[in-house]
C-alpha atoms as a PDB file:
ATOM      1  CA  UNK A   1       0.000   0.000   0.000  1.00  0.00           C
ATOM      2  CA  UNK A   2       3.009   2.700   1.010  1.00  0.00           C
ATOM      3  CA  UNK A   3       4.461   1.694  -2.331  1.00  0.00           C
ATOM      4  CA  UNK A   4       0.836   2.485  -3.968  1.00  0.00           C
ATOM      5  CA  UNK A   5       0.440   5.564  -2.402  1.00  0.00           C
ATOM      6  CA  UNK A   6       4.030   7.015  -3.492  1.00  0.00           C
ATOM      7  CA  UNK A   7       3.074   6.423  -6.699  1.00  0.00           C
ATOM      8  CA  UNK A   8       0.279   8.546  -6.367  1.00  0.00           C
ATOM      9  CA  UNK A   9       2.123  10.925  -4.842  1.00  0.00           C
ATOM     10  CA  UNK A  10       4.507  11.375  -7.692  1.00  0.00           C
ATOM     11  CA  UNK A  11       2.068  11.381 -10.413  1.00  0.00           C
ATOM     12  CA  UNK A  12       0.581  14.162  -8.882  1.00  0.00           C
ATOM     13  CA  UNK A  13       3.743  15.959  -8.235  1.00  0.00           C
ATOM     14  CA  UNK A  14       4.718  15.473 -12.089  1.00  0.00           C
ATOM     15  CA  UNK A  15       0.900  17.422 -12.777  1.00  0.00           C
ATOM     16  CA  UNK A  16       2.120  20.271 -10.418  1.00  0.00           C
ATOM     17  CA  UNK A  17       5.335  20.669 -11.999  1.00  0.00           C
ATOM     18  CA  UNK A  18       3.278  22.489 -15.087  1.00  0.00           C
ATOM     19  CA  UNK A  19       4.630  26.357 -16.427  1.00  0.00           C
ATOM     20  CA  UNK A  20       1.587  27.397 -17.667  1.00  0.00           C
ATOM     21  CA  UNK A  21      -0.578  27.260 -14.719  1.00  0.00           C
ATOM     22  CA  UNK A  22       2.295  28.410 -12.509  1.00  0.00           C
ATOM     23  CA  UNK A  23       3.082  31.344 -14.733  1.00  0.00           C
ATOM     24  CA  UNK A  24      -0.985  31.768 -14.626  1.00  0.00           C
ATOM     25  CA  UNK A  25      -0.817  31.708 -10.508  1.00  0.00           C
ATOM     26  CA  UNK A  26       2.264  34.319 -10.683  1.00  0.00           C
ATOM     27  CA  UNK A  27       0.707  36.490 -12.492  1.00  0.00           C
ATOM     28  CA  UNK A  28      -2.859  36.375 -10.309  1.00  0.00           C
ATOM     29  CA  UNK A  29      -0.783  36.916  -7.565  1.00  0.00           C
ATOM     30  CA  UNK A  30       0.833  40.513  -8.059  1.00  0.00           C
ATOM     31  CA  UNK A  31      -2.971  41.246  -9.112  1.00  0.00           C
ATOM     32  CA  UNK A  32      -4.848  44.250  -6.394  1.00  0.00           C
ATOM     33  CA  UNK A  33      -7.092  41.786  -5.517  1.00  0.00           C
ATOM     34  CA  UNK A  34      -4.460  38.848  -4.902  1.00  0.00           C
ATOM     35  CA  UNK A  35      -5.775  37.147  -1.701  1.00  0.00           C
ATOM     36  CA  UNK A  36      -9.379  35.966  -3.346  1.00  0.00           C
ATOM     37  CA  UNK A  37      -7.888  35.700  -6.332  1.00  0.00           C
ATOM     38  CA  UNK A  38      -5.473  33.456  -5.247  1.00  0.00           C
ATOM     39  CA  UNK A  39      -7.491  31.090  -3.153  1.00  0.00           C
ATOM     40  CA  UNK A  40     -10.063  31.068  -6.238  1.00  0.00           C
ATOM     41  CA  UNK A  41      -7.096  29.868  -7.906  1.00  0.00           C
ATOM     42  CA  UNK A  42      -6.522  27.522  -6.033  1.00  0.00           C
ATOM     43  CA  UNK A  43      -9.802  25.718  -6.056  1.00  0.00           C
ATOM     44  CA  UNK A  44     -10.639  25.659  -9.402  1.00  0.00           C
ATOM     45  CA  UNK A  45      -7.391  24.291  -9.937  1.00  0.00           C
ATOM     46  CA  UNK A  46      -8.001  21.214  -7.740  1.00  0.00           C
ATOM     47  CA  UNK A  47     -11.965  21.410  -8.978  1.00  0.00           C
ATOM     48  CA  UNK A  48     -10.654  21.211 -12.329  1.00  0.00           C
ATOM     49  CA  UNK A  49      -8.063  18.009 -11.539  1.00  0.00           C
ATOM     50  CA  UNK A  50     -10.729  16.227  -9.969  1.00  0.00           C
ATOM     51  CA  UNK A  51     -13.465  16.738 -12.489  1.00  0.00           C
ATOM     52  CA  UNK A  52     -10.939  15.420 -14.647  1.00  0.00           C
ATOM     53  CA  UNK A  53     -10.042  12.152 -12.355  1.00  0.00           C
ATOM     54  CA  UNK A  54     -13.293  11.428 -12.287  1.00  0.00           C
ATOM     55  CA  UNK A  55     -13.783  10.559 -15.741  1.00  0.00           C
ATOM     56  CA  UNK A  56     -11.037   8.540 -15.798  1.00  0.00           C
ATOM     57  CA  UNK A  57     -11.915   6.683 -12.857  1.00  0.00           C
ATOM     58  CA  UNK A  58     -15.102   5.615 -14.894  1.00  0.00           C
ATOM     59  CA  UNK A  59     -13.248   4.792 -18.135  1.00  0.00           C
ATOM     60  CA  UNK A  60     -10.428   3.106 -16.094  1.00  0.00           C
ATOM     61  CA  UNK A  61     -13.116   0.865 -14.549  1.00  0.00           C
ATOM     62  CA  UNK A  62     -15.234   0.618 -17.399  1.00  0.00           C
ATOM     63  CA  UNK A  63     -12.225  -0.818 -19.304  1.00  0.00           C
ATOM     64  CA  UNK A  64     -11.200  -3.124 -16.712  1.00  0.00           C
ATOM     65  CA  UNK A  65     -14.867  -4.600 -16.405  1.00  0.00           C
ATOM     66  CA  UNK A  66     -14.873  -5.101 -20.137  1.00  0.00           C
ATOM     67  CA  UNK A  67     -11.504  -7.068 -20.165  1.00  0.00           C
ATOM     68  CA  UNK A  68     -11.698  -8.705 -16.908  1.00  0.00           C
ATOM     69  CA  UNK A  69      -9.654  -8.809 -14.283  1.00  0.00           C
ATOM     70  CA  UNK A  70      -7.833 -12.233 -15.447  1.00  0.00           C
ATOM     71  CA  UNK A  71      -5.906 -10.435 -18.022  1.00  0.00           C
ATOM     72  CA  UNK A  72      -2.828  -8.719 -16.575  1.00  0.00           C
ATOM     73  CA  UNK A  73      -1.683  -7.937 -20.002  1.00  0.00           C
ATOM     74  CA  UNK A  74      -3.528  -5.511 -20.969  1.00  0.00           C
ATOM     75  CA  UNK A  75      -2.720  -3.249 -18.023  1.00  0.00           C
ATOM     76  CA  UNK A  76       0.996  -3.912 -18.800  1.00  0.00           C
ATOM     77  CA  UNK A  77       0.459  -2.952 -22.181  1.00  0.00           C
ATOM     78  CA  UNK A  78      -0.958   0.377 -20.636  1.00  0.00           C
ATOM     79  CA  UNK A  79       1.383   0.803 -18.221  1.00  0.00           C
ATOM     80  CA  UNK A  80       3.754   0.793 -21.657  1.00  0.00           C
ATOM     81  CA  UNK A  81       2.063   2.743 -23.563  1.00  0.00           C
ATOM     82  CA  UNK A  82       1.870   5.648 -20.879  1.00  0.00           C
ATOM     83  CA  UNK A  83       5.427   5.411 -19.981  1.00  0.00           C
ATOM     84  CA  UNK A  84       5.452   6.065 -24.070  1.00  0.00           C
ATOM     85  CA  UNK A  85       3.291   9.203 -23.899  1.00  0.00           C
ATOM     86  CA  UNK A  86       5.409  10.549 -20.789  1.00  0.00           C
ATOM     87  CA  UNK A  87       8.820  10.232 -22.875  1.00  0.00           C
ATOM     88  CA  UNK A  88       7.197  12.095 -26.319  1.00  0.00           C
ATOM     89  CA  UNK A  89       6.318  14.664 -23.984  1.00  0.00           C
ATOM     90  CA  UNK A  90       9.598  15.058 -22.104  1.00  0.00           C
ATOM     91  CA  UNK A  91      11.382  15.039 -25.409  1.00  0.00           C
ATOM     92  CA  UNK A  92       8.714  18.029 -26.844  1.00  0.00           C
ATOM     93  CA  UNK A  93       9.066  19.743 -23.325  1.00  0.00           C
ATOM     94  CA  UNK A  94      13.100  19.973 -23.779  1.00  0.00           C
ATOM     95  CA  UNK A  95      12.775  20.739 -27.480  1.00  0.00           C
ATOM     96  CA  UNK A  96      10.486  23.750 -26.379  1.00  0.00           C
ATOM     97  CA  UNK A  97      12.754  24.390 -23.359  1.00  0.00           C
ATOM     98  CA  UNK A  98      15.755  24.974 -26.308  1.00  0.00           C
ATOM     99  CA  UNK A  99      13.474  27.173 -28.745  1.00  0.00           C
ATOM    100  CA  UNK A 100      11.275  29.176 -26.324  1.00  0.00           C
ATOM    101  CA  UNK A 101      12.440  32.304 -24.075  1.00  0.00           C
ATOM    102  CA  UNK A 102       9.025  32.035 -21.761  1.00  0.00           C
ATOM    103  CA  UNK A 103       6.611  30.022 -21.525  1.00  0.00           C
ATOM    104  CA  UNK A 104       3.756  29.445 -23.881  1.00  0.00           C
ATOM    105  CA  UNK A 105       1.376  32.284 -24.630  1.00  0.00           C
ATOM    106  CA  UNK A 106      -1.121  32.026 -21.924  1.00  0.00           C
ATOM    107  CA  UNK A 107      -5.131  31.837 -22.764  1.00  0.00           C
ATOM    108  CA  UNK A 108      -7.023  34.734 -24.181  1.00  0.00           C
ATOM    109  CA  UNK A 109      -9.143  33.870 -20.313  1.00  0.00           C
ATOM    110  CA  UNK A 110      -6.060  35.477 -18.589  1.00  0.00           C
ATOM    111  CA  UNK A 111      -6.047  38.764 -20.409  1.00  0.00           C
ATOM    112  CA  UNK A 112      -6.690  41.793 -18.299  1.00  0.00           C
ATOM    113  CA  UNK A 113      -5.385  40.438 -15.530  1.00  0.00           C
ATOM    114  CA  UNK A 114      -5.283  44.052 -13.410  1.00  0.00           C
ATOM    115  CA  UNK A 115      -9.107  44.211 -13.435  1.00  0.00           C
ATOM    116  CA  UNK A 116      -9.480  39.977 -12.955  1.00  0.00           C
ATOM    117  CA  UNK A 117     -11.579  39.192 -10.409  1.00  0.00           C
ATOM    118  CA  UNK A 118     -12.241  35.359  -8.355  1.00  0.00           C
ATOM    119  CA  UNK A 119     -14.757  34.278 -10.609  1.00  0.00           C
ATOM    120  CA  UNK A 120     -12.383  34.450 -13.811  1.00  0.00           C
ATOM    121  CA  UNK A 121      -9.138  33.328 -11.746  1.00  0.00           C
ATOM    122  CA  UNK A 122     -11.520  30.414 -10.612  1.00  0.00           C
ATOM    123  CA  UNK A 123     -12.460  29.477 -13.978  1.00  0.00           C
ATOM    124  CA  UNK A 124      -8.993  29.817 -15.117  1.00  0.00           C
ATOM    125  CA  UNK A 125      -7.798  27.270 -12.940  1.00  0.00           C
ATOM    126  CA  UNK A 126     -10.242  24.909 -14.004  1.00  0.00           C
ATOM    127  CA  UNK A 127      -9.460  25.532 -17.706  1.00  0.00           C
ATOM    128  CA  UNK A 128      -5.814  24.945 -17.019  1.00  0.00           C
ATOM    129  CA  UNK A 129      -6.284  21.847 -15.113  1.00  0.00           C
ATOM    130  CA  UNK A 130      -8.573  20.526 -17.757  1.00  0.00           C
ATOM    131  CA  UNK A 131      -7.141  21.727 -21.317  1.00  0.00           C
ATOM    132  CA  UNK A 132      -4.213  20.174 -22.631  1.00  0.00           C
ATOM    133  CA  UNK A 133      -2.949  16.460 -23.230  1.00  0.00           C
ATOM    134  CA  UNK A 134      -0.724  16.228 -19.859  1.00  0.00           C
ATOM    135  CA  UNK A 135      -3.133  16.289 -16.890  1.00  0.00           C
ATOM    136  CA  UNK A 136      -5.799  14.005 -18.263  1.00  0.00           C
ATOM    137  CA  UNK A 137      -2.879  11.223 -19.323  1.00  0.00           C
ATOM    138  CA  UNK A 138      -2.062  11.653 -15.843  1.00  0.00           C
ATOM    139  CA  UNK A 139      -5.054  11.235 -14.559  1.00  0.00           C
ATOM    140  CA  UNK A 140      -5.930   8.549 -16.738  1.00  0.00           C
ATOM    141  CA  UNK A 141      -2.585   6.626 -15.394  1.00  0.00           C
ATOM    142  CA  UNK A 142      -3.045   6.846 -12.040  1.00  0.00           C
ATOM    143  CA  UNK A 143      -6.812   5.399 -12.572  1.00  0.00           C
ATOM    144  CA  UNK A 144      -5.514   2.761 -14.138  1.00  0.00           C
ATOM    145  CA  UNK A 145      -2.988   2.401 -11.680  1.00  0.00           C
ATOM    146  CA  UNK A 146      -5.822   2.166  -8.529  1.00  0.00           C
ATOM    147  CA  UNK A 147      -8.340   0.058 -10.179  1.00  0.00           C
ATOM    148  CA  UNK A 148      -5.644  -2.530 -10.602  1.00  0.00           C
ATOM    149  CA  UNK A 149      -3.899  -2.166  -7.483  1.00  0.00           C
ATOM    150  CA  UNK A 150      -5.994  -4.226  -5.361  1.00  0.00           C
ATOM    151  CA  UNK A 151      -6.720  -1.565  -2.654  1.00  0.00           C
ATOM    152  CA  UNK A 152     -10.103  -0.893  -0.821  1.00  0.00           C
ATOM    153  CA  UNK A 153     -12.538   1.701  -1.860  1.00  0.00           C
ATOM    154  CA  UNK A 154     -11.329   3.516   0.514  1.00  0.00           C
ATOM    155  CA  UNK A 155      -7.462   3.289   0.256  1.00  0.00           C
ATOM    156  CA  UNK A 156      -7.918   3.935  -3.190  1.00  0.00           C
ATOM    157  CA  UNK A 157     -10.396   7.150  -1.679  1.00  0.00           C
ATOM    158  CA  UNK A 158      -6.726   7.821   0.033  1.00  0.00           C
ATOM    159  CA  UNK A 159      -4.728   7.378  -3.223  1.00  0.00           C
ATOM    160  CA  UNK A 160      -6.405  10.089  -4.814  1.00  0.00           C
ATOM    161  CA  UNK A 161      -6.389  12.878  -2.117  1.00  0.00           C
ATOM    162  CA  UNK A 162      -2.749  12.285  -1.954  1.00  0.00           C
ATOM    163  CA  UNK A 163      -2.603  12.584  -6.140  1.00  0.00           C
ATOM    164  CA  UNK A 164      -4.622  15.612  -6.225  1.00  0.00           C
ATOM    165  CA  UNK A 165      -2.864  17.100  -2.641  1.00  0.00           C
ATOM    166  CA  UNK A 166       0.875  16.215  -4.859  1.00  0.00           C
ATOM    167  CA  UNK A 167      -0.438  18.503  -8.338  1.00  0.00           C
ATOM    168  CA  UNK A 168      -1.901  21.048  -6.507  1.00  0.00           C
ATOM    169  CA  UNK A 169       1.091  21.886  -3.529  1.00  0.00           C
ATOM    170  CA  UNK A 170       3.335  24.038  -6.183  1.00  0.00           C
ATOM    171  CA  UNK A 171      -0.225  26.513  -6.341  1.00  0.00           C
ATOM    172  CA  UNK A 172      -1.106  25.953  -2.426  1.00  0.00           C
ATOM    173  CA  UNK A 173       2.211  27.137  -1.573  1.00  0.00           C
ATOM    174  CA  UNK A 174       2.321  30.582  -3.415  1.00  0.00           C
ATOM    175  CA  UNK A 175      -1.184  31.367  -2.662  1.00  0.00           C
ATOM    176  CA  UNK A 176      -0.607  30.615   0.965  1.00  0.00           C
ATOM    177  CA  UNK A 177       2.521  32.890   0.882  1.00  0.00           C
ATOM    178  CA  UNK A 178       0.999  35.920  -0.809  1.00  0.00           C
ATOM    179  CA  UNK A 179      -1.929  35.259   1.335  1.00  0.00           C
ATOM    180  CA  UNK A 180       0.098  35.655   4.878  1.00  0.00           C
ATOM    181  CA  UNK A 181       2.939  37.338   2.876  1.00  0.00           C
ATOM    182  CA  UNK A 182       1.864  40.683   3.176  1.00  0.00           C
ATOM    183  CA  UNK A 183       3.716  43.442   0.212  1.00  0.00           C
ATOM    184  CA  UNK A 184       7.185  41.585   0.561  1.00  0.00           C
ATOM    185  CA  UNK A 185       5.548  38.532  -0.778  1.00  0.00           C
ATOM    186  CA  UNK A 186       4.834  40.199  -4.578  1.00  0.00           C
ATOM    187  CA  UNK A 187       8.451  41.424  -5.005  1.00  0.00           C
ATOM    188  CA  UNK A 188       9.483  37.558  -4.063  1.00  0.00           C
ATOM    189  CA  UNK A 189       6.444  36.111  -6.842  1.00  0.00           C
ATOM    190  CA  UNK A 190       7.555  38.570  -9.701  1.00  0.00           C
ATOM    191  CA  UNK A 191      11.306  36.702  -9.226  1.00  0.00           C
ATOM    192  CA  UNK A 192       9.585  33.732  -8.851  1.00  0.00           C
ATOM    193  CA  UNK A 193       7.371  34.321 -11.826  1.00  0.00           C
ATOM    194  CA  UNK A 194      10.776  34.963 -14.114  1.00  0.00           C
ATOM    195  CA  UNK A 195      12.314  31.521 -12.764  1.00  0.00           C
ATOM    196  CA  UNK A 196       9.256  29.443 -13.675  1.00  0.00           C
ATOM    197  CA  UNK A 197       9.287  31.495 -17.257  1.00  0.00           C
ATOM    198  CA  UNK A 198      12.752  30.330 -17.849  1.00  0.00           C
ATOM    199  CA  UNK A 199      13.009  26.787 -16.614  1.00  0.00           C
ATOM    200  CA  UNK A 200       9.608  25.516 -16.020  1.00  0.00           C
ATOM    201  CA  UNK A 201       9.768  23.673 -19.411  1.00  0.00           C
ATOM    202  CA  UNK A 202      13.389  21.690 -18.861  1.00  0.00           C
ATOM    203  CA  UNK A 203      12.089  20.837 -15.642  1.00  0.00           C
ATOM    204  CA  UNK A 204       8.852  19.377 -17.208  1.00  0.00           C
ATOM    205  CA  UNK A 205      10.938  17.421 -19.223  1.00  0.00           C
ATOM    206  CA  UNK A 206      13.169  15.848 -16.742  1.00  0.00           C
ATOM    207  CA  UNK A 207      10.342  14.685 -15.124  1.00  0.00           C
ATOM    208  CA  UNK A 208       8.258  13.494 -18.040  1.00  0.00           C
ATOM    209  CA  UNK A 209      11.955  11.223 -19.072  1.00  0.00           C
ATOM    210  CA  UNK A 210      12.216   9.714 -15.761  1.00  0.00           C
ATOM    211  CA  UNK A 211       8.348   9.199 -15.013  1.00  0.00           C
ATOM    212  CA  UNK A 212       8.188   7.693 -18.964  1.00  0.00           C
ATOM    213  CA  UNK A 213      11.446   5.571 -18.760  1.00  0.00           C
ATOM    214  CA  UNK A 214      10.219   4.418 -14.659  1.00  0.00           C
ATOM    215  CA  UNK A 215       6.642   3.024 -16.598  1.00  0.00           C
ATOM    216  CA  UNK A 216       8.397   1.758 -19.484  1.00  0.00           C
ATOM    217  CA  UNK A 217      10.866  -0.076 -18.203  1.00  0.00           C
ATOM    218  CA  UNK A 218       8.890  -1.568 -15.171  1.00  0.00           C
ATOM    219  CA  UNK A 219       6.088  -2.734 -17.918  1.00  0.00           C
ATOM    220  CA  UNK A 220       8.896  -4.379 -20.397  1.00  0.00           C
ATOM    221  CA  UNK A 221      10.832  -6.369 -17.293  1.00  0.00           C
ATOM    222  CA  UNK A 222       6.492  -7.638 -16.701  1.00  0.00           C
ATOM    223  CA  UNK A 223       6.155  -8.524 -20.267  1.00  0.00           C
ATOM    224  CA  UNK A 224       9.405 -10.428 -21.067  1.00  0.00           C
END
């Protein structure tokens, strides 16, 4: 179960470690209104994240009942072919981590971010969590990786408030900051903000290599 659970835990951590969202957050956060827009932030990030698990849960199940559960092989296969998806995307993360300056342009929802309010900040979040091919491969992996773990309902219940606790601590953290941080906390997010712009997308990558080449391997060594 512990070895379950840290796999959860850095599945989630490999959703948090995203540039766009973070750049998104940074931005929110030197905003007048930073406090509620922050915490709006927040929760539609982890509303979004969840609305998203959810549907994989259902297909991840859905799948399984359809194959039955006395044929390993096809969650190997799985296992294989995410470990796939995370290695194209760690290659296209380092090959935009060579050719880019920033970070991708963000949404035409986060213009006019001086007069941006909760409501859009909250439905921001959710569009980041959800948009994309990243966080809903994710997503679908670690559903595939409960329903055929052999936990409880409710360890797997567990599994997935650590998952969703993992992708959303690198936007709890901020908002908590600049929440408690008073003035010296936007000074510290604007430097933080220009970090993130210039290395958010090689760090993406070395974590979508070692993630990929971790499910990869560990489904080739269960096939041969």
């Amino acid at each position: 179960m512990a070895f379950d659970y840290l796999v959860m835990l850095l599945l989630g951590l490999v959703v948090a470690i995203s540039p766009i969202p973070l750049l998104a957050l940074a931005l929110i956060l030197v905003t007048p209104r930073r406090r509620g827009n922050g915490l709006a932030f927040l929760i539609g990030w982890i509303g979004g994240l969840a609305l998203v698990s959810l549907f994989a849960i259902f297909f991840a199940d859905a799948l399984k009942a359809a194959l039955g559960m006395d044929a390993p092989t096809w969650t190997l296969m799985v296992k294989l072919i995410v470990g796939v998806g995370f290695i194209v995307m760690g290659l296209k993360a380092w090959r935009d981590s060579r050719t880019r300056k920033d970070a991708a342009e963000l949404p035409a929802l986060a213009s006019g971010l001086d007069s941006m309010g909760p409501g859009r900040s909250f439905a921001l979040a959710g569009f980041l969590g959800v948009v994309g091919v990243k966080n809903p491969l994710l997503c679908l992996a670690a559903a595939f990786f409960m329903s055929t773990s052999g936990l409880s309902s409710i360890e797997r219940f567990v599994g997935w408030v650590l998952f969703l606790a993992a992708a959303s601590i690198l936007v709890a953290i901020p908002v908590l900051y600049a929440v408690l941080g008073g003035e010296r906390a936007v000074e510290r997010l604007n430097r933080a903000h220009d970090w993130i712009a210039s290395h958010g997308y090689a760090l993406m990558a070395g974590t979508f290599l070692v993630m990929g080449i971790i499910f990869a391997a560990s489904a080739l060594l269960s096939l041969i």
